[in-house]
N, C-alpha and C. Protein backbone atom coordinates (compact mmCIF):
# COMPACT_ATOMS: atom_id res chain seq x y z
N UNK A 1 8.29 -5.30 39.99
CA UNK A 1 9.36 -4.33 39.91
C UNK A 1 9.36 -3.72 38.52
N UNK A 2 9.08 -2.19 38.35
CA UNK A 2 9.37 -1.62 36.91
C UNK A 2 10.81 -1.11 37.02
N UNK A 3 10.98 -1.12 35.33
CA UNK A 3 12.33 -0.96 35.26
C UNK A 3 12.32 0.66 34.83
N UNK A 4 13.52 1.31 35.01
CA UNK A 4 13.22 3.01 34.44
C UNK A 4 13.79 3.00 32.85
N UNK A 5 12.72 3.53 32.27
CA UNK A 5 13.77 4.04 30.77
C UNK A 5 14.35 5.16 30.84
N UNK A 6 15.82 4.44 30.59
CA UNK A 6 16.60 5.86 30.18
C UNK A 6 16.49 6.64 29.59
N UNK A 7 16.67 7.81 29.17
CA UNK A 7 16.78 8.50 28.00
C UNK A 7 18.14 9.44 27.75
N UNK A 8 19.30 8.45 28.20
CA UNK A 8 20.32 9.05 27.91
C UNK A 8 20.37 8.54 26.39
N UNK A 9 21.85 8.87 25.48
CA UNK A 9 21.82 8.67 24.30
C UNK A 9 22.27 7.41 23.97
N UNK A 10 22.58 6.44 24.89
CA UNK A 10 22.31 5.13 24.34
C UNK A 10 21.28 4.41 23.79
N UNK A 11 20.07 5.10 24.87
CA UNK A 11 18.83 4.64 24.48
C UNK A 11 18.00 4.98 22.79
N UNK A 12 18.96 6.68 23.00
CA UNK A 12 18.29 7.27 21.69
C UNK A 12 18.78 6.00 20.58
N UNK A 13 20.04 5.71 20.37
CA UNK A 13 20.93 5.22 19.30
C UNK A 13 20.12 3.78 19.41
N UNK A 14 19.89 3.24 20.18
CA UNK A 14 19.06 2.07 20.46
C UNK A 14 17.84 2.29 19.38
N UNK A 15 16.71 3.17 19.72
CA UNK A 15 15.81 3.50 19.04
C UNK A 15 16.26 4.07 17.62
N UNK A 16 16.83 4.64 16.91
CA UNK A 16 17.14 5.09 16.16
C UNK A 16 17.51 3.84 15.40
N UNK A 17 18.54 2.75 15.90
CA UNK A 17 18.61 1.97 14.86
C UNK A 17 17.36 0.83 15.04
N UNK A 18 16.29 0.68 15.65
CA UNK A 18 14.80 -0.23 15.48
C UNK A 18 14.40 0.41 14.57
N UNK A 19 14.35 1.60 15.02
CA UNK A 19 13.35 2.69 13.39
C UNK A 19 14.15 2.31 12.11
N UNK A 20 15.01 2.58 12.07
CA UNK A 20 15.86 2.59 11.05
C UNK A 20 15.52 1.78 10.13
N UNK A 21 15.68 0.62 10.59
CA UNK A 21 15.37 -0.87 10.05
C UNK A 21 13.69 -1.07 9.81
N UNK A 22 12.73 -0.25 10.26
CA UNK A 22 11.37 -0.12 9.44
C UNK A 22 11.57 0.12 7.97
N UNK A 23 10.68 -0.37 7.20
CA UNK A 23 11.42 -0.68 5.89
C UNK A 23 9.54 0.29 5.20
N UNK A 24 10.05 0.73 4.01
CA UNK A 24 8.47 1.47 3.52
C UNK A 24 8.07 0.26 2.31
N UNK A 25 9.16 -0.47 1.19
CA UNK A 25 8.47 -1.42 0.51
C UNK A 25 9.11 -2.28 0.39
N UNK A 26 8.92 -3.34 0.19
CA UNK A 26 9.02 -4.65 0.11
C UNK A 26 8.94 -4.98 1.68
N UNK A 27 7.85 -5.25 2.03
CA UNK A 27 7.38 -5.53 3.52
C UNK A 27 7.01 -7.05 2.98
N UNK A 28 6.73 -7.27 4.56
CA UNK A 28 6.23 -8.66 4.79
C UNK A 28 4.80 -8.58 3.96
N UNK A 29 4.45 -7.96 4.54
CA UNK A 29 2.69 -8.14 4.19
C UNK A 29 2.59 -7.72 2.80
N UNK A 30 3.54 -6.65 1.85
CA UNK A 30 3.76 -6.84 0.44
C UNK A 30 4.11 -7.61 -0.15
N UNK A 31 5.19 -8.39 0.16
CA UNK A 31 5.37 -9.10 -0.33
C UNK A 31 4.85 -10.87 -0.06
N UNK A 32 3.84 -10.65 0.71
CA UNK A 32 2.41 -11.79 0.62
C UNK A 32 1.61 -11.70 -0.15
N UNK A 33 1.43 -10.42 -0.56
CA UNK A 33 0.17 -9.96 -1.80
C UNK A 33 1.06 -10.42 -3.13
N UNK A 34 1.83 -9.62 -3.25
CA UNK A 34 3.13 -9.63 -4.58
C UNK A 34 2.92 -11.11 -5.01
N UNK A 35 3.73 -11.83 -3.77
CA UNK A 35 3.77 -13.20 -4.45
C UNK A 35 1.94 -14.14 -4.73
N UNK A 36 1.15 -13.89 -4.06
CA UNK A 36 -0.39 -14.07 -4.29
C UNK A 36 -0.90 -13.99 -5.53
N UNK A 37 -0.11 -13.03 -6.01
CA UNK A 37 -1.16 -11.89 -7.19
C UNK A 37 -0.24 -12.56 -8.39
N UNK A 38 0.72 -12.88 -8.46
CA UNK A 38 1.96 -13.31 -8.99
C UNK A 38 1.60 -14.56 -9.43
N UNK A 39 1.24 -15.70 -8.20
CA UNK A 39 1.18 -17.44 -8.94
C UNK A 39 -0.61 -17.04 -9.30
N UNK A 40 -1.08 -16.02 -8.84
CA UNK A 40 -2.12 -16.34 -9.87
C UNK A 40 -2.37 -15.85 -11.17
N UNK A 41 -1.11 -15.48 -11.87
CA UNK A 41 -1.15 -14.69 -13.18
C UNK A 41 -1.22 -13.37 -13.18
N UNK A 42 -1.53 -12.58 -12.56
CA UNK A 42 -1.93 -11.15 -12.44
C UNK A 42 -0.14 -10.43 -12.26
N UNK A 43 0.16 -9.75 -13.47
CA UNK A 43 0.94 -9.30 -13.21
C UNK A 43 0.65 -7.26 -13.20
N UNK A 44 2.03 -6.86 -12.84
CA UNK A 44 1.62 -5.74 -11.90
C UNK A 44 3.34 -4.69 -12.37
N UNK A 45 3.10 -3.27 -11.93
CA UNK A 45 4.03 -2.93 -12.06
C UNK A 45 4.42 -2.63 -10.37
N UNK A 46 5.60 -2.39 -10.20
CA UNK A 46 6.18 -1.59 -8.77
C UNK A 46 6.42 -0.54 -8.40
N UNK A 47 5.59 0.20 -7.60
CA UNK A 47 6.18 1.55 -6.70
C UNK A 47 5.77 2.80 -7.71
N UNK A 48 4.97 2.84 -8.83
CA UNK A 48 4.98 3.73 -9.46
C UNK A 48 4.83 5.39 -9.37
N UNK A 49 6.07 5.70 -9.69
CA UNK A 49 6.68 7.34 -9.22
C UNK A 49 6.02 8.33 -9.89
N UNK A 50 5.08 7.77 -11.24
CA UNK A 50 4.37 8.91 -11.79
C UNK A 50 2.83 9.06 -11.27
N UNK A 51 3.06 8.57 -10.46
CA UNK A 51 1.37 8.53 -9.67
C UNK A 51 1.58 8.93 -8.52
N UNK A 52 0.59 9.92 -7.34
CA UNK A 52 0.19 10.18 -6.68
C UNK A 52 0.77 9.24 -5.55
N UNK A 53 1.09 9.58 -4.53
CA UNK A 53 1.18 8.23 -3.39
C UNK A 53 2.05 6.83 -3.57
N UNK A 54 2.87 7.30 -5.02
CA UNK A 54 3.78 5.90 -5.53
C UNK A 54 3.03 4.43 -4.80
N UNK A 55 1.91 4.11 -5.36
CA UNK A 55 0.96 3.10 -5.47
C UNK A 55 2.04 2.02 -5.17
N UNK A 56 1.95 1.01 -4.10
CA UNK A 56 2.66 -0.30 -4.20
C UNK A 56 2.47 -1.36 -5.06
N UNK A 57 1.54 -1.53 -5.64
CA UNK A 57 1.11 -2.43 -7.24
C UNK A 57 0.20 -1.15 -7.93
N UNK A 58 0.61 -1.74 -9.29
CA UNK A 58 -0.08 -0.88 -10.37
C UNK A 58 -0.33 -1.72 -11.57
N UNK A 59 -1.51 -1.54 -11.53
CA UNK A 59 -2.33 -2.39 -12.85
C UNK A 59 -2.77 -1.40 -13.71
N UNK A 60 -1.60 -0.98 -14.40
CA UNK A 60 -1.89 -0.36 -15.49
C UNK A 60 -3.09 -0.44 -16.61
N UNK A 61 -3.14 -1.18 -17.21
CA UNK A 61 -3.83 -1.52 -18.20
C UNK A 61 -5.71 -1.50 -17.41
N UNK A 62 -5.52 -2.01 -16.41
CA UNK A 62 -6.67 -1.90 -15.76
C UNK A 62 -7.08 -0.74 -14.76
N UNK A 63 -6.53 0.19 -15.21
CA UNK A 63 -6.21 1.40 -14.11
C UNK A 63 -6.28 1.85 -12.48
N UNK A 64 -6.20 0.10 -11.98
CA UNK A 64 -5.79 -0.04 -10.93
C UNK A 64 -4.44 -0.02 -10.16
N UNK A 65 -4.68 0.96 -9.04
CA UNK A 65 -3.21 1.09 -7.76
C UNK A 65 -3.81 0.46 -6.41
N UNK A 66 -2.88 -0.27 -6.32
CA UNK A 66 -2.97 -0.94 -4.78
C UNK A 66 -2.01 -0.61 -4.04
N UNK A 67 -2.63 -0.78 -2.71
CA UNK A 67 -1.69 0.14 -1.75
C UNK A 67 -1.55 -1.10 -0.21
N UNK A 68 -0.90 -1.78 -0.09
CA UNK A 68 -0.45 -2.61 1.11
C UNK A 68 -0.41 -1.94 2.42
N UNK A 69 -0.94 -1.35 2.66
CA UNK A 69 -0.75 -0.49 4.43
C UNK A 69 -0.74 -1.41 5.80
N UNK A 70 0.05 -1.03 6.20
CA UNK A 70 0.19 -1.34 7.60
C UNK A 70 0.02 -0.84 8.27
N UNK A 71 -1.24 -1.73 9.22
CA UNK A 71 -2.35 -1.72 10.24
C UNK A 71 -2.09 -0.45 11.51
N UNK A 72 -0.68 -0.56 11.79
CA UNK A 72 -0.32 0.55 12.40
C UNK A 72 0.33 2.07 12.31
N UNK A 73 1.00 1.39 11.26
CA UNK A 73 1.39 2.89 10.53
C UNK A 73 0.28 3.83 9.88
N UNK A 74 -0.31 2.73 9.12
CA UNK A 74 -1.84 3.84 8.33
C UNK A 74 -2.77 3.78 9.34
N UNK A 75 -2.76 3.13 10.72
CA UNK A 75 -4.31 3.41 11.55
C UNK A 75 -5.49 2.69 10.71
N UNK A 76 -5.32 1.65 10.70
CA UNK A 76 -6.41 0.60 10.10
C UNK A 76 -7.92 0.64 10.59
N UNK A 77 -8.62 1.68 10.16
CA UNK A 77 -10.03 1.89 11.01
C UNK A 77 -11.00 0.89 11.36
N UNK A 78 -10.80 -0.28 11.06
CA UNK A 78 -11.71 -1.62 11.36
C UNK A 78 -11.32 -1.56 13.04
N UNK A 79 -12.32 -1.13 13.66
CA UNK A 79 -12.53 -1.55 15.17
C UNK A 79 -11.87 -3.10 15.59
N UNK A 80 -12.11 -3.78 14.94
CA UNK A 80 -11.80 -5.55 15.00
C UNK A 80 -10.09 -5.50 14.94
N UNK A 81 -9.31 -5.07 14.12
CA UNK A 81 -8.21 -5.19 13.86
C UNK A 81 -7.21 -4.79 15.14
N UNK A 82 -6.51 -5.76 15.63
CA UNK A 82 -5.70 -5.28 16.78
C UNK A 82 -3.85 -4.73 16.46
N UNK A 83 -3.95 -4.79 15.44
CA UNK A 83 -2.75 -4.25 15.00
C UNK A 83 -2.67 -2.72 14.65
N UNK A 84 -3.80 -2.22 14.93
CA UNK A 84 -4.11 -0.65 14.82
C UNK A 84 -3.78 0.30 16.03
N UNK A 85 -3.71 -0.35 17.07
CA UNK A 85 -3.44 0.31 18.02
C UNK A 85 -3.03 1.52 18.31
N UNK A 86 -3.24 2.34 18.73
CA UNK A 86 -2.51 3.76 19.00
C UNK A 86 -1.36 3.43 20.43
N UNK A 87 -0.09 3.76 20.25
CA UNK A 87 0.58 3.42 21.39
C UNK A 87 0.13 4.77 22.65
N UNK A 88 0.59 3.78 23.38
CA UNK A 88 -0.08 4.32 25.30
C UNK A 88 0.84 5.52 25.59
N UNK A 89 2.33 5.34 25.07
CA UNK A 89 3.01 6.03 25.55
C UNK A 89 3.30 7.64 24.21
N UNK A 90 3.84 8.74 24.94
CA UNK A 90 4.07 9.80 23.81
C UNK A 90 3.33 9.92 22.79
N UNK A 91 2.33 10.11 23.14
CA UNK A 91 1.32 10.53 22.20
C UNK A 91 1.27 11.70 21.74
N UNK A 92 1.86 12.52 22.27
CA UNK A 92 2.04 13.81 21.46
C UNK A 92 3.03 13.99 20.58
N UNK A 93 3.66 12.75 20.41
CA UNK A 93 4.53 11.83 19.24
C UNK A 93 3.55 11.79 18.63
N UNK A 94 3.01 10.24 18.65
CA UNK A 94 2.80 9.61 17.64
C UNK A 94 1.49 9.89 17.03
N UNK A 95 0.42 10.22 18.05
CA UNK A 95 -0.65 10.82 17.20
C UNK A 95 -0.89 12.05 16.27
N UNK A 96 -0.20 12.41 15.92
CA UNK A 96 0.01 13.81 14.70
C UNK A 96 0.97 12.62 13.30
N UNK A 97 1.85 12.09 13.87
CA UNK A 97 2.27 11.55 12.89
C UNK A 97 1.53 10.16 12.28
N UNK A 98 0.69 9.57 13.04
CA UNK A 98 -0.08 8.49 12.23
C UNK A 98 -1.62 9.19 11.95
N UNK A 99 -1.86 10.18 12.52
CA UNK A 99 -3.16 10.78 11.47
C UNK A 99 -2.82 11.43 10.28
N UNK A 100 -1.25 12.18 10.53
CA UNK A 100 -0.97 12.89 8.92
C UNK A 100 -0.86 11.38 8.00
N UNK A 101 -0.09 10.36 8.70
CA UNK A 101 -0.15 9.16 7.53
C UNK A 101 -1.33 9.09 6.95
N UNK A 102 -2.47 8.80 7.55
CA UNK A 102 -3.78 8.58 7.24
C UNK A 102 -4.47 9.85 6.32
N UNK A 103 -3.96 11.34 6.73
CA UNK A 103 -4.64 12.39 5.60
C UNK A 103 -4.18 11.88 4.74
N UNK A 104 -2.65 11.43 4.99
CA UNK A 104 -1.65 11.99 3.07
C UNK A 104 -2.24 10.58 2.49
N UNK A 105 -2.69 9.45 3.28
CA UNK A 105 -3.57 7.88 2.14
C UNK A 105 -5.11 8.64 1.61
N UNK A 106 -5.54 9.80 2.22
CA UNK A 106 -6.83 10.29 1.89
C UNK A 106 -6.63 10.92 0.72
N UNK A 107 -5.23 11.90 0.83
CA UNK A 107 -5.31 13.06 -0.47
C UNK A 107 -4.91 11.59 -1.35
N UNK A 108 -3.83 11.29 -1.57
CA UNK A 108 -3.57 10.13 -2.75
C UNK A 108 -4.59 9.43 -3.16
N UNK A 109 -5.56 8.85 -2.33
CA UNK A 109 -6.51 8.05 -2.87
C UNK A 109 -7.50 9.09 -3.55
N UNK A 110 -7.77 10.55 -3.24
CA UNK A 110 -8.65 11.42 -4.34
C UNK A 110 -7.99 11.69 -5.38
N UNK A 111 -6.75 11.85 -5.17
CA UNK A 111 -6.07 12.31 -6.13
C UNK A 111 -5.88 11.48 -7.67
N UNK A 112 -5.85 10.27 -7.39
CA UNK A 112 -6.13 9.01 -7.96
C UNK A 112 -7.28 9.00 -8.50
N UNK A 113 -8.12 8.87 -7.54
CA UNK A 113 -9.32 8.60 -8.44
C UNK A 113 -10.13 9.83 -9.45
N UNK A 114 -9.51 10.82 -8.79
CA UNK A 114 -9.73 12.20 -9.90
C UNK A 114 -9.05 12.00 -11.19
N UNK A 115 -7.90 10.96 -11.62
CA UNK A 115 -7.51 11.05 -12.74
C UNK A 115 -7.81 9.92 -13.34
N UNK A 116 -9.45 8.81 -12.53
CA UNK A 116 -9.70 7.67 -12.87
C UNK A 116 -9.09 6.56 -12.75
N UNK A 117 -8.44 6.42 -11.60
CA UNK A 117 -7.98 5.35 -11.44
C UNK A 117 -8.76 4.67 -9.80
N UNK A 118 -8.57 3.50 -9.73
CA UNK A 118 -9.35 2.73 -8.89
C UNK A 118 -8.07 2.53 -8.09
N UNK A 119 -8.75 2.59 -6.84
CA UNK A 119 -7.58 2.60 -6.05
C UNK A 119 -8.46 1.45 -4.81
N UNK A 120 -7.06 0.36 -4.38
CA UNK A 120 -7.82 -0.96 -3.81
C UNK A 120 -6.53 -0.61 -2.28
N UNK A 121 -6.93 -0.87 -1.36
CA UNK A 121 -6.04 -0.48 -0.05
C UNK A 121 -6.08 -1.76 0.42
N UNK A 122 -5.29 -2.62 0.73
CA UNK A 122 -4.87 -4.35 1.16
C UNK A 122 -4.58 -4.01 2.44
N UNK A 123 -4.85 -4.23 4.02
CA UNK A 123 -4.47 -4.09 5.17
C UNK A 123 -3.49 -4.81 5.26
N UNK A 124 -2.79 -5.17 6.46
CA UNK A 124 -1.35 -5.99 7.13
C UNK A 124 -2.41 -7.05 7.52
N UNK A 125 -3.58 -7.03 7.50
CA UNK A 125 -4.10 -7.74 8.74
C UNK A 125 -5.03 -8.90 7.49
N UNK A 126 -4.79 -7.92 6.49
CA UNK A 126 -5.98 -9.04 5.11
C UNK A 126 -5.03 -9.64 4.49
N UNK A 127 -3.97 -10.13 4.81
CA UNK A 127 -2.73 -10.71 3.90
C UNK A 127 -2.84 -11.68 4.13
N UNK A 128 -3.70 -12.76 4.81
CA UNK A 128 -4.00 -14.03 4.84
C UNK A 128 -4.70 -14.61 3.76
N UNK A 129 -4.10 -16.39 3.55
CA UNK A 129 -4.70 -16.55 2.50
C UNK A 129 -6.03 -16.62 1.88
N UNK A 130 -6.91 -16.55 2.79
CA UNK A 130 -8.52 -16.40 2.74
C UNK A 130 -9.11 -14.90 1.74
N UNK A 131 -8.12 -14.09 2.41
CA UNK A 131 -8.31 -12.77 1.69
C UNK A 131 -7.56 -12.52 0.72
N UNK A 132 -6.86 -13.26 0.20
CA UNK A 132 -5.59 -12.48 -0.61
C UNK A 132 -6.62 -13.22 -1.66
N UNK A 133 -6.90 -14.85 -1.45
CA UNK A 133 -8.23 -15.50 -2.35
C UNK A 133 -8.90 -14.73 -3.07
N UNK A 134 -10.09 -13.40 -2.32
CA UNK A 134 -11.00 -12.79 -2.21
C UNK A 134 -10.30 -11.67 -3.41
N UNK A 135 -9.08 -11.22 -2.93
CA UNK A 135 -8.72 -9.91 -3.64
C UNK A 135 -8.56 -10.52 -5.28
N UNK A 136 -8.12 -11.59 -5.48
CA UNK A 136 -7.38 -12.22 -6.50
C UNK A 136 -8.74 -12.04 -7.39
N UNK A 137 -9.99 -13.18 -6.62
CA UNK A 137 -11.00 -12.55 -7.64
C UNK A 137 -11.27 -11.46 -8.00
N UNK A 138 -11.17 -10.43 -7.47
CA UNK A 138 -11.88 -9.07 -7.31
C UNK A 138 -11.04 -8.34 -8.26
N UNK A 139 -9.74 -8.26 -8.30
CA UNK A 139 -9.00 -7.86 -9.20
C UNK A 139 -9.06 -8.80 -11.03
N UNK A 140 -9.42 -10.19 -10.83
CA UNK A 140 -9.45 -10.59 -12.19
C UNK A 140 -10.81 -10.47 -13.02
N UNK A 141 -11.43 -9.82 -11.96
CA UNK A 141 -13.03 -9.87 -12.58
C UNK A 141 -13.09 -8.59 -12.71
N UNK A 142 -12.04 -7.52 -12.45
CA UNK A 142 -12.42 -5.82 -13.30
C UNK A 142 -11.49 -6.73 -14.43
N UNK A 143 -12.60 -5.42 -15.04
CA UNK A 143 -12.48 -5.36 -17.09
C UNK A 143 -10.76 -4.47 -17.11
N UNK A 144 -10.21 -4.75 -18.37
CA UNK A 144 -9.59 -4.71 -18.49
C UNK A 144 -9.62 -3.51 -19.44
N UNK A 145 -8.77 -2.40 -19.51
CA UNK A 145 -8.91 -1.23 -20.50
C UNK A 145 -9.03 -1.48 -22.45
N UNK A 146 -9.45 -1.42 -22.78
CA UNK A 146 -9.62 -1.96 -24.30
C UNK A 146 -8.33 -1.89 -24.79
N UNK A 147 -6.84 -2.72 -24.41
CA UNK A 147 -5.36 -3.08 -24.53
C UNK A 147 -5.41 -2.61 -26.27
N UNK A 148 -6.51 -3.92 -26.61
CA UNK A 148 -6.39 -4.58 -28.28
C UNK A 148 -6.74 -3.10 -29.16
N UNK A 149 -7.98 -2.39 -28.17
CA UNK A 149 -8.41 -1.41 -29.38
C UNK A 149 -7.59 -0.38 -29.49
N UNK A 150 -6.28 0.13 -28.04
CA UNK A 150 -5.32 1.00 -28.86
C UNK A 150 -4.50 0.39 -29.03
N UNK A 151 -4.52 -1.05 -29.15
CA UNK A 151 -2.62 -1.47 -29.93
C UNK A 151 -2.79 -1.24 -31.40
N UNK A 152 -3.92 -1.56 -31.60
CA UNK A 152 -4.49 -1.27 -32.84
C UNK A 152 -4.79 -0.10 -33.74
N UNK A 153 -5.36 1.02 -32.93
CA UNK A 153 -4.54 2.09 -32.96
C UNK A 153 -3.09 2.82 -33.27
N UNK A 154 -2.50 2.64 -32.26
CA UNK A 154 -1.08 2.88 -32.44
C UNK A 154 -0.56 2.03 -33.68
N UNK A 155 -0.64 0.78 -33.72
CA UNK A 155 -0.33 0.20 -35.54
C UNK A 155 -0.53 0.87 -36.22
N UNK A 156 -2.52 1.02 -36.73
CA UNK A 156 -2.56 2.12 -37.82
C UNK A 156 -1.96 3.22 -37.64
N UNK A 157 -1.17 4.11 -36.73
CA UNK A 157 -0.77 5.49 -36.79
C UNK A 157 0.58 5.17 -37.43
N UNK A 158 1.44 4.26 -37.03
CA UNK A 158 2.42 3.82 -37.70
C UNK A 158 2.54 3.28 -38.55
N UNK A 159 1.50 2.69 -39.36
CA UNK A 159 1.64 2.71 -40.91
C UNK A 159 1.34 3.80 -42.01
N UNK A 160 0.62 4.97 -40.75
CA UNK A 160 0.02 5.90 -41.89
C UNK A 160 0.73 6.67 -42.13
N UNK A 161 2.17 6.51 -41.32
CA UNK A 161 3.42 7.56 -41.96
C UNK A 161 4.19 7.10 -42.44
């Protein structure tokens, strides 16, 4: 026996408050990386507004932005990943709005790296601890921007006045 969906406005107000409650940061799967990246020393800034795509971690000093996406909202292109799904129903919904998600992660990520910055994209689906492992190295083994040679800098400019 199928049941009928309504679409009187109970249903809308129904849907309206599930969406609602979709949250853009401090997610689950961010805040698996966050705390990851965190007990292993790597600290980070949040949400940064002067960059392109407000990067969900930012490693300044190392001119790395990381970006936490979720598998379904960004369309996670790994064939393997089942959290990518395109839904069955209203697709003339949702497919315009999860491919523009996916242009506007394309322009940000050029946009980024046109002003030299490395840009690392963490799936919903790589937030396990096996991978978060993997990222931890990968992030402590880029070099770090020469911190010492402009603090050093900036000193001498401030003594020379």
């Amino acid at each position: 026996m199928r049941l009928a969906v309504s679409t009187t406005n109970e249903t809308d107000t129904a849907r309206s408050a599930q969406m609602s409650r979709i949250r853009g940061r401090d997610t689950k799967p961010e805040m698996r990386v966050r705390r990851a990246l965190h007990a292993a020393g790597l600290r980070y800034r949040l949400h940064a507004t002067d960059l392109p795509g407000k990067p969900d971690l930012v490693f300044r000093g190392r001119r790395i932005a990381l970006f936490v996406h979720g598998c379904f909202w960004h369309q996670h292109p790994d064939p393997n990943c089942k959290l990518s799904r395109m839904p069955k129903s209203k697709l003339d919904f949702w497919r315009p709005k999860l491919e523009g998600n996916r242009l506007r992660d394309e322009k940000n990520r050029f946009a980024l790296e046109a002003e030299g910055w490395t840009v690392v994209e963490v799936w919903e689906c790589e937030t396990k601890p096996d991978h978060l492992q993997r990222l931890i190295a990968r992030l402590q083994s880029s070099s770090p921007l020469r911190a010492a040679e402009n603090k050093s800098r900036s000193v001498g400019a401030k003594a020379g006045k």
